[in-house]
PDB file of N, CA and C in Angstrom:
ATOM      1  N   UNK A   1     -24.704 -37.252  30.684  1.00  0.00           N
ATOM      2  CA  UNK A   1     -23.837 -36.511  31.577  1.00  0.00           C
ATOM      3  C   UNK A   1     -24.430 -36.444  32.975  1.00  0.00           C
ATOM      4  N   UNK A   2     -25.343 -36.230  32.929  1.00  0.00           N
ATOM      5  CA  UNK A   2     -26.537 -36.692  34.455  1.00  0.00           C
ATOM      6  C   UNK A   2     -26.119 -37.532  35.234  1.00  0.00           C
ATOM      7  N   UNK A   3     -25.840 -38.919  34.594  1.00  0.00           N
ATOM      8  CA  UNK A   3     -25.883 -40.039  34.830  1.00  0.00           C
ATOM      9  C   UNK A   3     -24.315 -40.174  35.868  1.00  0.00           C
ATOM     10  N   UNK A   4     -23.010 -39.337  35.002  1.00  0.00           N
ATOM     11  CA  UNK A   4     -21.788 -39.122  35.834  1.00  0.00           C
ATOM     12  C   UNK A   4     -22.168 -38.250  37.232  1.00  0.00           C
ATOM     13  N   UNK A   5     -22.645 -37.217  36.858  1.00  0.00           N
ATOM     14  CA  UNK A   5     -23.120 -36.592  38.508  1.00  0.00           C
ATOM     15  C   UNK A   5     -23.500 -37.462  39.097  1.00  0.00           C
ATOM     16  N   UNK A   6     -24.472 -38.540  38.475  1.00  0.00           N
ATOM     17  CA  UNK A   6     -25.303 -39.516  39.952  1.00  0.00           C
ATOM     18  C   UNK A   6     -24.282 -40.278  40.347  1.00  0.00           C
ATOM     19  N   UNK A   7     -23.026 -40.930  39.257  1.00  0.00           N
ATOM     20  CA  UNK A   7     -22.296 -41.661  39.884  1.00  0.00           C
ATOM     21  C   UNK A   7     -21.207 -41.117  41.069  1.00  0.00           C
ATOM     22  N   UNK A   8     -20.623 -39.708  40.373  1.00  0.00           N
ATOM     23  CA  UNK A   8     -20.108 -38.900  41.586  1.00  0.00           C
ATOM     24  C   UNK A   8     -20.617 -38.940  42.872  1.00  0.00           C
ATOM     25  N   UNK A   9     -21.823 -38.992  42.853  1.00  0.00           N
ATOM     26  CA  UNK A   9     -22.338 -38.488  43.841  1.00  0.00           C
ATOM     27  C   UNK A   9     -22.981 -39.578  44.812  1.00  0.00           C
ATOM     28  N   UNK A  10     -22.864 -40.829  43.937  1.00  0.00           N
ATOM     29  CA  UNK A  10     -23.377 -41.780  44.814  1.00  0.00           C
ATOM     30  C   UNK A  10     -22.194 -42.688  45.789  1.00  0.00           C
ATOM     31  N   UNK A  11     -20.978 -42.539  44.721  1.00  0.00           N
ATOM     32  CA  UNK A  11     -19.579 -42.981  45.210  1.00  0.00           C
ATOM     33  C   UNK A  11     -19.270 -42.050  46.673  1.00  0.00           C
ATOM     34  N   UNK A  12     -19.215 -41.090  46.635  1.00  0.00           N
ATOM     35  CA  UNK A  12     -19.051 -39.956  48.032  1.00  0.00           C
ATOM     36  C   UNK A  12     -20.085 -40.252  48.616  1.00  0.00           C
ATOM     37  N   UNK A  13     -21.305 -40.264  48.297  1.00  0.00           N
ATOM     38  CA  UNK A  13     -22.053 -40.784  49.793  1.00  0.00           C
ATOM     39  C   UNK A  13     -22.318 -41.965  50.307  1.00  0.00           C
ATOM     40  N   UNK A  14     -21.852 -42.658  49.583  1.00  0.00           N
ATOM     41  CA  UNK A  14     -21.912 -44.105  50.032  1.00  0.00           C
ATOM     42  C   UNK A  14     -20.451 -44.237  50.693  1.00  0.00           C
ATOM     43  N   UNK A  15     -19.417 -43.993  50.463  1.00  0.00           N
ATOM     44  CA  UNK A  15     -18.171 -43.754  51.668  1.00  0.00           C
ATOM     45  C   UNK A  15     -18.429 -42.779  52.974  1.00  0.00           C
ATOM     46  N   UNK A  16     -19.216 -41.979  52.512  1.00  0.00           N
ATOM     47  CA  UNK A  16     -19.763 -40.780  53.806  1.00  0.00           C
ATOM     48  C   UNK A  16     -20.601 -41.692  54.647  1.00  0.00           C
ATOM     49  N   UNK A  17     -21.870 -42.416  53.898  1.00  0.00           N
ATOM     50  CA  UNK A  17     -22.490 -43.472  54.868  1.00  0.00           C
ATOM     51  C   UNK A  17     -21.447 -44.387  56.005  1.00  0.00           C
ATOM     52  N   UNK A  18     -21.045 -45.194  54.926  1.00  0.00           N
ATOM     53  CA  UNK A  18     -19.994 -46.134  55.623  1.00  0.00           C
ATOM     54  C   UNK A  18     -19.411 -45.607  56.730  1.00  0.00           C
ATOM     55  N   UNK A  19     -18.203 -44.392  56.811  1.00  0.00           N
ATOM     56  CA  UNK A  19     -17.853 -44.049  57.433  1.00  0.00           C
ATOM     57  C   UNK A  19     -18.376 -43.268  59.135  1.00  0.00           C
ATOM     58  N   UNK A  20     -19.745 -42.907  58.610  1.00  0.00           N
ATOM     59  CA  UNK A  20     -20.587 -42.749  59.989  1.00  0.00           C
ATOM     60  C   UNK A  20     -21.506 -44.181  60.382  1.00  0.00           C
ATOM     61  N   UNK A  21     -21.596 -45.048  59.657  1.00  0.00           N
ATOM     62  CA  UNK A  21     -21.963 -46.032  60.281  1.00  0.00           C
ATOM     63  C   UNK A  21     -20.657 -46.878  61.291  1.00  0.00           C
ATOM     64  N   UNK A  22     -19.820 -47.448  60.539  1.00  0.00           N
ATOM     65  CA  UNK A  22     -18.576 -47.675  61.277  1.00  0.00           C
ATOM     66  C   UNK A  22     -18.268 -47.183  62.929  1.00  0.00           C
ATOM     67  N   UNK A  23     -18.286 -45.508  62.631  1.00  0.00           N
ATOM     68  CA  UNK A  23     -18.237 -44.679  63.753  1.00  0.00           C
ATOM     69  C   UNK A  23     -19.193 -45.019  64.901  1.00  0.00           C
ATOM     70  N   UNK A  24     -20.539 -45.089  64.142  1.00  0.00           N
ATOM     71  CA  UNK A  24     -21.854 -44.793  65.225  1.00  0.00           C
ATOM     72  C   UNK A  24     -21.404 -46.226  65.757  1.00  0.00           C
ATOM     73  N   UNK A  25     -21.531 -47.698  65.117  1.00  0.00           N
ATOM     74  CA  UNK A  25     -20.883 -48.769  65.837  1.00  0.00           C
ATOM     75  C   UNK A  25     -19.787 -49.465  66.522  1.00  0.00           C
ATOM     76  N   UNK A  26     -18.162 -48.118  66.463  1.00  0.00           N
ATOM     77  CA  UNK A  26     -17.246 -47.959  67.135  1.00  0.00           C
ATOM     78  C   UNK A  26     -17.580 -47.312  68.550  1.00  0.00           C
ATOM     79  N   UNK A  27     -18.996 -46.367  68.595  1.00  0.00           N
ATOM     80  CA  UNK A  27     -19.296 -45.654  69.377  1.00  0.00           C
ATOM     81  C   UNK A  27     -19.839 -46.661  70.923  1.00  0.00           C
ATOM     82  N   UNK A  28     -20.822 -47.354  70.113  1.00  0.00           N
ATOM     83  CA  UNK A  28     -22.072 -48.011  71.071  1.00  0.00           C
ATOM     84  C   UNK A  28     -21.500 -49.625  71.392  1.00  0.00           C
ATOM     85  N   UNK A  29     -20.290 -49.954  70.398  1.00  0.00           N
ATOM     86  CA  UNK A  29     -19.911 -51.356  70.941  1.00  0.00           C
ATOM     87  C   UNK A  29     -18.292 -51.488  71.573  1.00  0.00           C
ATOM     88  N   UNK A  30     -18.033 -50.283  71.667  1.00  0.00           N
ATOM     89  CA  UNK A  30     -16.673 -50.225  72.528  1.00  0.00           C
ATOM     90  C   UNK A  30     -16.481 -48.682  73.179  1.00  0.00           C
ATOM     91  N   UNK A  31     -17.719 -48.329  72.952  1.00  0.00           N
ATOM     92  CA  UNK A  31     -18.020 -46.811  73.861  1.00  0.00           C
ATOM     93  C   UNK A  31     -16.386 -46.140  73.757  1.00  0.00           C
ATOM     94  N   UNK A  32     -16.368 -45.581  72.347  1.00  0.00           N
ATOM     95  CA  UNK A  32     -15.376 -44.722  72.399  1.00  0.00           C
ATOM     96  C   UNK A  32     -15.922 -43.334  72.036  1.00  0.00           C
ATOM     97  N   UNK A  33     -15.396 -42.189  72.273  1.00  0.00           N
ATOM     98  CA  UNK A  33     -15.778 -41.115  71.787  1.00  0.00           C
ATOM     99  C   UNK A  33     -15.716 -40.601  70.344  1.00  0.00           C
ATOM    100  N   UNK A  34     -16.785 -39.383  70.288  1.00  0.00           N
ATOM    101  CA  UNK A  34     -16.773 -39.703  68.526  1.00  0.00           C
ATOM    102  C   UNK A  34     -15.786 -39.246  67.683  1.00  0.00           C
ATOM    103  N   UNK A  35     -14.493 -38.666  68.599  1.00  0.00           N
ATOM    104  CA  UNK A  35     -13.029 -38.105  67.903  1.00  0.00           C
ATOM    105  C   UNK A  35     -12.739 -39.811  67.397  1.00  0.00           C
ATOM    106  N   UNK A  36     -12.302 -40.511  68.169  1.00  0.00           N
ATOM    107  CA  UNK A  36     -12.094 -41.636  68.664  1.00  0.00           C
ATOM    108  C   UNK A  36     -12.485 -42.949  67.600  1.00  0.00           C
ATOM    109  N   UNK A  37     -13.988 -42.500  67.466  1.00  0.00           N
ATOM    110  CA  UNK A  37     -14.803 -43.621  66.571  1.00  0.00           C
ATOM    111  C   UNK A  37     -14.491 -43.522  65.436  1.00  0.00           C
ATOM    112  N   UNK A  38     -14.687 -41.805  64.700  1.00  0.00           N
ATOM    113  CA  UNK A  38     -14.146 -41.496  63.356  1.00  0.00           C
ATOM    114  C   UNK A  38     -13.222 -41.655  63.134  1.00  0.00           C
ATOM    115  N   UNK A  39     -11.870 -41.700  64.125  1.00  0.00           N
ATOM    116  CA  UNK A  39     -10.602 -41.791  63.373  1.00  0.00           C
ATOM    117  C   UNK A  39     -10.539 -43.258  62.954  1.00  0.00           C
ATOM    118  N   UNK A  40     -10.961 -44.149  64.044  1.00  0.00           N
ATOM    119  CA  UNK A  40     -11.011 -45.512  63.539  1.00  0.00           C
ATOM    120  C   UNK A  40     -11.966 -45.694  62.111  1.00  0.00           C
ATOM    121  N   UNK A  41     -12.911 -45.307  62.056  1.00  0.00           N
ATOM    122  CA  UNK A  41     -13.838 -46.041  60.817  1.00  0.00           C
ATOM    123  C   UNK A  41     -13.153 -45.384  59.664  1.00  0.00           C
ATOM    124  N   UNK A  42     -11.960 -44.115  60.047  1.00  0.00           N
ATOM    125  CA  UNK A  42     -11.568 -43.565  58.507  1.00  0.00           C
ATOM    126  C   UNK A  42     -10.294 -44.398  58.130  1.00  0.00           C
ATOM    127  N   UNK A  43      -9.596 -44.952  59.722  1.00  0.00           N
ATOM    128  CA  UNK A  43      -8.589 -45.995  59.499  1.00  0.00           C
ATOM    129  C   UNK A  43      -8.761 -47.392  58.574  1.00  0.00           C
ATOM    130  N   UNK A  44     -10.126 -47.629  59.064  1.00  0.00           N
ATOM    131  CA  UNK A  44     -10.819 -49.131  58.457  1.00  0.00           C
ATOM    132  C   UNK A  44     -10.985 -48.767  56.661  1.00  0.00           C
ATOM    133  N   UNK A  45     -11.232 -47.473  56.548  1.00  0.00           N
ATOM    134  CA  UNK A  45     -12.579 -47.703  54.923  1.00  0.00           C
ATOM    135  C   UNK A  45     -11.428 -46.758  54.186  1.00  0.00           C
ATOM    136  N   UNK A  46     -10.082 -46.594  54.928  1.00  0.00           N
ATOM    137  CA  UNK A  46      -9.426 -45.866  53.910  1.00  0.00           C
ATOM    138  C   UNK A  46      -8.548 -46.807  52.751  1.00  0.00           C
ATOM    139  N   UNK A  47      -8.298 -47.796  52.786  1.00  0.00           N
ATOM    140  CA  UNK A  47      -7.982 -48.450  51.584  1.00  0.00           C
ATOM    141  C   UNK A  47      -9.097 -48.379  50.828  1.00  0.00           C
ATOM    142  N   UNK A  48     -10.604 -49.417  50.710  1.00  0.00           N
ATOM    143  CA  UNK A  48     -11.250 -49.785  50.190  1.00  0.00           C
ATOM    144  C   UNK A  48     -11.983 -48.234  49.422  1.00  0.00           C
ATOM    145  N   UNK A  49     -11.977 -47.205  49.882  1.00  0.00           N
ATOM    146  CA  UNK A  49     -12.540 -46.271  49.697  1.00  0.00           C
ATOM    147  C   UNK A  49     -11.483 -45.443  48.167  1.00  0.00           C
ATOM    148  N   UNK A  50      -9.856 -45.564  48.791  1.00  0.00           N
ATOM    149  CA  UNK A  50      -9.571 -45.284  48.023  1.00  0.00           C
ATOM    150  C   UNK A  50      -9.193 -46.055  46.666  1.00  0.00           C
ATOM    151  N   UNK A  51      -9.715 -47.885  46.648  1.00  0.00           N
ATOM    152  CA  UNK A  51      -9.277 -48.813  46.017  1.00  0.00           C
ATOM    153  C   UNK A  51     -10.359 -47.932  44.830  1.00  0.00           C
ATOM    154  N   UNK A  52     -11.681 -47.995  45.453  1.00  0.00           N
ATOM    155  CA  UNK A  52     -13.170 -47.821  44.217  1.00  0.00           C
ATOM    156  C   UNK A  52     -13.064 -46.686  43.712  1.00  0.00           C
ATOM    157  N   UNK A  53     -12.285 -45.195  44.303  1.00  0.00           N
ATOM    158  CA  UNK A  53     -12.109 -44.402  43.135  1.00  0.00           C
ATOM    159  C   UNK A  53     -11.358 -44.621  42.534  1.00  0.00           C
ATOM    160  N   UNK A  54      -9.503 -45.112  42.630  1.00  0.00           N
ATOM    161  CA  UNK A  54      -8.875 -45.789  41.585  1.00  0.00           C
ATOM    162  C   UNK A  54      -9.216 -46.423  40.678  1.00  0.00           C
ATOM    163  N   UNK A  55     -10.779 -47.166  40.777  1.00  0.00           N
ATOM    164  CA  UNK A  55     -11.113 -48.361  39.825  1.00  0.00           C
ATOM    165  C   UNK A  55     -12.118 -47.505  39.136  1.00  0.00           C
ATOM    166  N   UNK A  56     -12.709 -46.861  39.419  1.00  0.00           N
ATOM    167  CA  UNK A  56     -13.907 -45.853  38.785  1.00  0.00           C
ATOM    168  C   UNK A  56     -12.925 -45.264  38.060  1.00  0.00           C
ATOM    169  N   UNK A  57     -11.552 -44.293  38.458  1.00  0.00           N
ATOM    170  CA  UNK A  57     -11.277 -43.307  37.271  1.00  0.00           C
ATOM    171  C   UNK A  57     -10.515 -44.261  36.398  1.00  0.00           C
ATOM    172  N   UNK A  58     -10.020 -45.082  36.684  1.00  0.00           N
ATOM    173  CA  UNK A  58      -9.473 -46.169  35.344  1.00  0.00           C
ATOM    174  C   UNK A  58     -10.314 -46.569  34.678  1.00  0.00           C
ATOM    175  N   UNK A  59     -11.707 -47.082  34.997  1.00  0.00           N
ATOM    176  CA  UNK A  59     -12.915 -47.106  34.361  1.00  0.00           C
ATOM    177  C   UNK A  59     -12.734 -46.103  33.490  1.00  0.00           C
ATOM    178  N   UNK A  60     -12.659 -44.882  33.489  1.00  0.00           N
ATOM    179  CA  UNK A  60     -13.090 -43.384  32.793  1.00  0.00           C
ATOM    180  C   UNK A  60     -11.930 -43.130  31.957  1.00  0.00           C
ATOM    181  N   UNK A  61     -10.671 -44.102  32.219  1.00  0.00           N
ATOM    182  CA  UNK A  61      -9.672 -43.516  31.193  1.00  0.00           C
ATOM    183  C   UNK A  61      -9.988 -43.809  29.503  1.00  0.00           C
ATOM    184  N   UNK A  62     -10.173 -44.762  29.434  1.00  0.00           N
ATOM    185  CA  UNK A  62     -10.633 -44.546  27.973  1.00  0.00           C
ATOM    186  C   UNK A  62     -11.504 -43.511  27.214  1.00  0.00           C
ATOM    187  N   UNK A  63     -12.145 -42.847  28.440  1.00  0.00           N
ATOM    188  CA  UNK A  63     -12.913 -41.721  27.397  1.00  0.00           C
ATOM    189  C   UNK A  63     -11.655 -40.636  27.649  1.00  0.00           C
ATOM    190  N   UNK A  64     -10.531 -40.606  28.008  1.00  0.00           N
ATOM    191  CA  UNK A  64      -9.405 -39.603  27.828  1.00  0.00           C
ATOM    192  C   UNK A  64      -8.835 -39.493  26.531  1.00  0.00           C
ATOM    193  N   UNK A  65      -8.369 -41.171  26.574  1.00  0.00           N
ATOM    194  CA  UNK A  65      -7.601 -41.396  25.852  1.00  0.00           C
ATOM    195  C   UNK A  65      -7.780 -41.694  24.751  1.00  0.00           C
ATOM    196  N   UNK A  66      -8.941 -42.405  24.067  1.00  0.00           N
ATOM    197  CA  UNK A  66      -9.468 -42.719  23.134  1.00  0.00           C
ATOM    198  C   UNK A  66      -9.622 -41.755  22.193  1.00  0.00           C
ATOM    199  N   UNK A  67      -9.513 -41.934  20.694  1.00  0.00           N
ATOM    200  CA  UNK A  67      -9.720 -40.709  19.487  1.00  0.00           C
ATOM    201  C   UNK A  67     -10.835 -41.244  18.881  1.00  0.00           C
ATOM    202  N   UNK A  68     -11.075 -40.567  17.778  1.00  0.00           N
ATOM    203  CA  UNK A  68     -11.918 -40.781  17.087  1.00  0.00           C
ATOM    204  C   UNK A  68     -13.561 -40.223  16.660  1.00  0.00           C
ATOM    205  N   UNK A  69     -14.545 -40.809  16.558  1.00  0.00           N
ATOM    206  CA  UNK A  69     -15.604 -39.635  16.540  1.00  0.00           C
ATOM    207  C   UNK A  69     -16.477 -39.521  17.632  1.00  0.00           C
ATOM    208  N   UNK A  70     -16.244 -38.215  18.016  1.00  0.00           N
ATOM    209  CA  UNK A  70     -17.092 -37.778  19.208  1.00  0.00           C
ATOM    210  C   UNK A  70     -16.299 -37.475  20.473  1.00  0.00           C
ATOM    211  N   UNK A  71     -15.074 -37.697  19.851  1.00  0.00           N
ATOM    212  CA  UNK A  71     -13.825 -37.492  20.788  1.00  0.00           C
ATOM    213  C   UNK A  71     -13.932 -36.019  22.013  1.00  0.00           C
ATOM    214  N   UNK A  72     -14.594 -35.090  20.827  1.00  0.00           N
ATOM    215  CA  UNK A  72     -14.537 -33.513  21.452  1.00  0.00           C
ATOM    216  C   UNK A  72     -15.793 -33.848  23.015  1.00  0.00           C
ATOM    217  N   UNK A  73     -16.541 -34.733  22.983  1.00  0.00           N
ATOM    218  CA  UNK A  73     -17.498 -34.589  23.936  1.00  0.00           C
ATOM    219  C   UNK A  73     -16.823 -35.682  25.291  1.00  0.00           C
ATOM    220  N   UNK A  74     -16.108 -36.493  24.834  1.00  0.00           N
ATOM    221  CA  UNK A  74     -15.808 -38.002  25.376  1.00  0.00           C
ATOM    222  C   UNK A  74     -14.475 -37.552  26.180  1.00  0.00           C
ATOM    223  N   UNK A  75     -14.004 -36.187  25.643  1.00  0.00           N
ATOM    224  CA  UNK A  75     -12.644 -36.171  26.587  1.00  0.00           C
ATOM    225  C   UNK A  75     -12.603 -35.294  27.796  1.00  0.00           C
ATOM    226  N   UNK A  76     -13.547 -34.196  27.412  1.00  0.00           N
ATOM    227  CA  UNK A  76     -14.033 -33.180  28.301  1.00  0.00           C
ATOM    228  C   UNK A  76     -14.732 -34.132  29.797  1.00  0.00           C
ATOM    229  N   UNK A  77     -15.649 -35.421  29.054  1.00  0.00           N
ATOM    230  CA  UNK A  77     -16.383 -35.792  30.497  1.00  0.00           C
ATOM    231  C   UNK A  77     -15.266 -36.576  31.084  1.00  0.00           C
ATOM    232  N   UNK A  78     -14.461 -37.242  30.259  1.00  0.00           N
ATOM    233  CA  UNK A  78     -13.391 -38.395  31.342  1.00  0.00           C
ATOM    234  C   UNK A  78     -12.475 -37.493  32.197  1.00  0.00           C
ATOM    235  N   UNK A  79     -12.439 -36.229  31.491  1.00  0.00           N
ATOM    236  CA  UNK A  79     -11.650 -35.151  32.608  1.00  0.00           C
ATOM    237  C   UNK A  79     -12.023 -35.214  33.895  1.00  0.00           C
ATOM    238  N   UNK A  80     -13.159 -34.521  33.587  1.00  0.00           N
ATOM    239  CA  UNK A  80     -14.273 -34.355  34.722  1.00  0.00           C
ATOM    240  C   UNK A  80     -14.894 -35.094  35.727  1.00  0.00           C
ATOM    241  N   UNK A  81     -15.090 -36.474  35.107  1.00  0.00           N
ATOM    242  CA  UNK A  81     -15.008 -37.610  35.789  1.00  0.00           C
ATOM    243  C   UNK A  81     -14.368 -37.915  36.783  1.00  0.00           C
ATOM    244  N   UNK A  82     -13.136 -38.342  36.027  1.00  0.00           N
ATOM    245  CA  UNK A  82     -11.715 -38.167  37.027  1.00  0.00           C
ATOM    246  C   UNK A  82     -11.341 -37.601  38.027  1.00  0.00           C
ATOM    247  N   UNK A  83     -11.351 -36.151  37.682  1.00  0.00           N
ATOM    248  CA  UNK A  83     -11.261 -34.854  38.823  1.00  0.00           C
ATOM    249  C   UNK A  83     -12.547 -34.465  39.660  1.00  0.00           C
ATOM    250  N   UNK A  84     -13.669 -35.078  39.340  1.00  0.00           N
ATOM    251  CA  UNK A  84     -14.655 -35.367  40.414  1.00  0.00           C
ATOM    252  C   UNK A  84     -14.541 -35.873  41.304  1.00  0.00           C
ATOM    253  N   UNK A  85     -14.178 -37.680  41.024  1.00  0.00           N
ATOM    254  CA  UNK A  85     -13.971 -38.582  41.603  1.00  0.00           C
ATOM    255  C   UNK A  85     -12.754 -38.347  42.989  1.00  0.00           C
ATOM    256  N   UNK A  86     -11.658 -37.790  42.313  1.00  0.00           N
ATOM    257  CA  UNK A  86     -10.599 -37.104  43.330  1.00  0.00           C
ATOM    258  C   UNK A  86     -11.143 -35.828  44.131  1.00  0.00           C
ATOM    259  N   UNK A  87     -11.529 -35.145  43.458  1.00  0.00           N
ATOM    260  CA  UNK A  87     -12.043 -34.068  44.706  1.00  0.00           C
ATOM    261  C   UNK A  87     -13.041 -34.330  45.561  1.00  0.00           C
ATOM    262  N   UNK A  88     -14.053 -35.347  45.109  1.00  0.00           N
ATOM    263  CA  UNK A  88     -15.260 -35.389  45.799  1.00  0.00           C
ATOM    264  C   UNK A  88     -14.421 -37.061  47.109  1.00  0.00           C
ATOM    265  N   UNK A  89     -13.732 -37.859  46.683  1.00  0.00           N
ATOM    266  CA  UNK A  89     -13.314 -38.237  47.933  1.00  0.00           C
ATOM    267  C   UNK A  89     -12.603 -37.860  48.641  1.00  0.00           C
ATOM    268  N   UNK A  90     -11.505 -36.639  48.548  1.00  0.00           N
ATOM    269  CA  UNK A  90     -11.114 -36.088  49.374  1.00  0.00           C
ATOM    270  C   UNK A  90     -11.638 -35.188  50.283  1.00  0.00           C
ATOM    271  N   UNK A  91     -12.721 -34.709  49.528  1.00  0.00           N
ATOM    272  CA  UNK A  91     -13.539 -34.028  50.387  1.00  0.00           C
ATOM    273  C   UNK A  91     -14.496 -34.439  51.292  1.00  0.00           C
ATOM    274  N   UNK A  92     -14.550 -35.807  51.076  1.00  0.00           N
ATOM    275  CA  UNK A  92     -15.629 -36.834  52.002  1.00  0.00           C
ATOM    276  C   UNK A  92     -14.342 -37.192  53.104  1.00  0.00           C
ATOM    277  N   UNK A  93     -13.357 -37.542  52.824  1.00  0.00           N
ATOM    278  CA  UNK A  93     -11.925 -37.794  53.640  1.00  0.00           C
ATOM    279  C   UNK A  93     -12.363 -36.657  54.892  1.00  0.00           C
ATOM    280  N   UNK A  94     -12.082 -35.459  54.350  1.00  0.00           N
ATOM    281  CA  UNK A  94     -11.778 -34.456  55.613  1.00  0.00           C
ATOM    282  C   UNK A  94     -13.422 -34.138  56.136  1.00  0.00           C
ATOM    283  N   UNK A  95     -14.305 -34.070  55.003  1.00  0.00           N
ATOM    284  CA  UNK A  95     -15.421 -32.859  55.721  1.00  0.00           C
ATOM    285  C   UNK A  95     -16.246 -34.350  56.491  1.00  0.00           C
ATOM    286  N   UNK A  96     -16.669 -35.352  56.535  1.00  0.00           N
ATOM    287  CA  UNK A  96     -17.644 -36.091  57.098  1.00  0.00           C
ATOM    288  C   UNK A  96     -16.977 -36.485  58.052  1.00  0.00           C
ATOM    289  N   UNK A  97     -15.452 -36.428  58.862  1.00  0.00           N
ATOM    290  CA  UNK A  97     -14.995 -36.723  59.801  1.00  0.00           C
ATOM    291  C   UNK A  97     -15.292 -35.204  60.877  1.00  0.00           C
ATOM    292  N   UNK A  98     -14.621 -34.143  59.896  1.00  0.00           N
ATOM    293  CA  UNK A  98     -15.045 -33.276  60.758  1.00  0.00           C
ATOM    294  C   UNK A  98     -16.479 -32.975  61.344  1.00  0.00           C
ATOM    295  N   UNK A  99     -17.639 -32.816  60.507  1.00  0.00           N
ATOM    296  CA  UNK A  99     -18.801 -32.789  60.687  1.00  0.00           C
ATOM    297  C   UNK A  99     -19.135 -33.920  61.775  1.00  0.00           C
ATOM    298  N   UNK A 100     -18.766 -35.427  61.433  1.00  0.00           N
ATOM    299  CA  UNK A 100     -19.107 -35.817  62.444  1.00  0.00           C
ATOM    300  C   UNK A 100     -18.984 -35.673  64.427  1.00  0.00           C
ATOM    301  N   UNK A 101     -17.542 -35.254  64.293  1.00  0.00           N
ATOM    302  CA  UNK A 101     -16.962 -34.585  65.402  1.00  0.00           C
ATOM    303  C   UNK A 101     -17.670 -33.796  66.441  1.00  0.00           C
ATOM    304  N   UNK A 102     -18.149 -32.233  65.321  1.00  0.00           N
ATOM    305  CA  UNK A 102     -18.791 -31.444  65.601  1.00  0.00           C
ATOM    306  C   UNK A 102     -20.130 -31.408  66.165  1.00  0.00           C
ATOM    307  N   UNK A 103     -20.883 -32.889  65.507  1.00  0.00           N
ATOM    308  CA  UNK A 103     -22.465 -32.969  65.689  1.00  0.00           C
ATOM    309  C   UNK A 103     -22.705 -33.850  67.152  1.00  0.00           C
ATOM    310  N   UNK A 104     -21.459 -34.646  67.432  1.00  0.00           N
ATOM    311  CA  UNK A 104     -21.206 -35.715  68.168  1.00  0.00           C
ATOM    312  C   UNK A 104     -21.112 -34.838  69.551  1.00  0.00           C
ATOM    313  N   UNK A 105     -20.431 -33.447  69.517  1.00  0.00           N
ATOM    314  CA  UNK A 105     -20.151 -32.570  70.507  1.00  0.00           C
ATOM    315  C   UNK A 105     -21.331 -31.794  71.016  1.00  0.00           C
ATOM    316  N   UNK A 106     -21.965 -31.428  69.752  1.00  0.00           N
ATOM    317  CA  UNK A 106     -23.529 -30.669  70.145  1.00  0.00           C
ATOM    318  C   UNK A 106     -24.025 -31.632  70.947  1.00  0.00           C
ATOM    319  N   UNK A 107     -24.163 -33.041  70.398  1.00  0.00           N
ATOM    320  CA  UNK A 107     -25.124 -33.897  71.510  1.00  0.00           C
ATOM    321  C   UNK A 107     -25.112 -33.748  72.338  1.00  0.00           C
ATOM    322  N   UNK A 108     -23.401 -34.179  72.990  1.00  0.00           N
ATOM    323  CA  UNK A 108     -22.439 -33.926  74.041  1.00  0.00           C
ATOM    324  C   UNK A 108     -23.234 -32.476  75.060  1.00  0.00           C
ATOM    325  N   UNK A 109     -23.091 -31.553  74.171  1.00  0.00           N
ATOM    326  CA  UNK A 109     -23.336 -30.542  75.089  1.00  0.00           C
ATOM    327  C   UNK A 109     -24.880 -30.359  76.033  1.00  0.00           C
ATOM    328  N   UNK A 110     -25.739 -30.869  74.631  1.00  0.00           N
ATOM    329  CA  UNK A 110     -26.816 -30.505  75.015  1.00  0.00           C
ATOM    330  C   UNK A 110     -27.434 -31.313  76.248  1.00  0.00           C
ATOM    331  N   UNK A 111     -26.704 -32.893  76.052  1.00  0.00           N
ATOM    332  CA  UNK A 111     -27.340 -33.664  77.695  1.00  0.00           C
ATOM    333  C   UNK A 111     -26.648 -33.066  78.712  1.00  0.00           C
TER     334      UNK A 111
END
């Protein structure tokens, strides 16, 4: 069960990466601002981002759907799985655009 947290968790930050890398190189090779950069890199990585959780929780449907022995442990995690996978990229969707925004502005302020 460990092993699903690491994957949760490696799927959301590896789209969180992407998406501030994208940005930081929307930033420095066409000098746009970082409202500007993020909306583009979330424009670019929003298919592919949402292709790999589609393919991860279809991955996980068989422990839904499947009967048999051990069923009681196997259906609880494909739940969970699933509804990880959806909450934790939506939440990389909104919060690493905003955050980036915000941190991009402190810079802003402080030079």
């Amino acid at each position: 069960m460990a092993v699903i947290a690491m994957l949760l968790t490696g799927i959301s930050l590896k789209n969180a990466i992407l998406l501030v890398d994208f940005a930081i190189h929307a930033e420095r090779a066409r000098g746009m601002t970082a409202r500007e950069a993020i909306r583009e890199a979330c424009l670019l990585r929003l298919r592919p981002i949402v292709m790999t959780t589609f393919a991860a929780a279809l991955g996980a449907l068989p422990l839904i759907l499947m009967g048999g022995y051990g069923e009681e442990l196997r259906q609880p995690l494909g739940i969970a799985l699933i509804g990880g996978l959806l909450v934790s990229q939506a939440q990389t969707m909104f919060t690493t655009p905003a955050l980036y925004v915000v941190v991009g502005r402190l810079i802003g302020w402080r030079r």
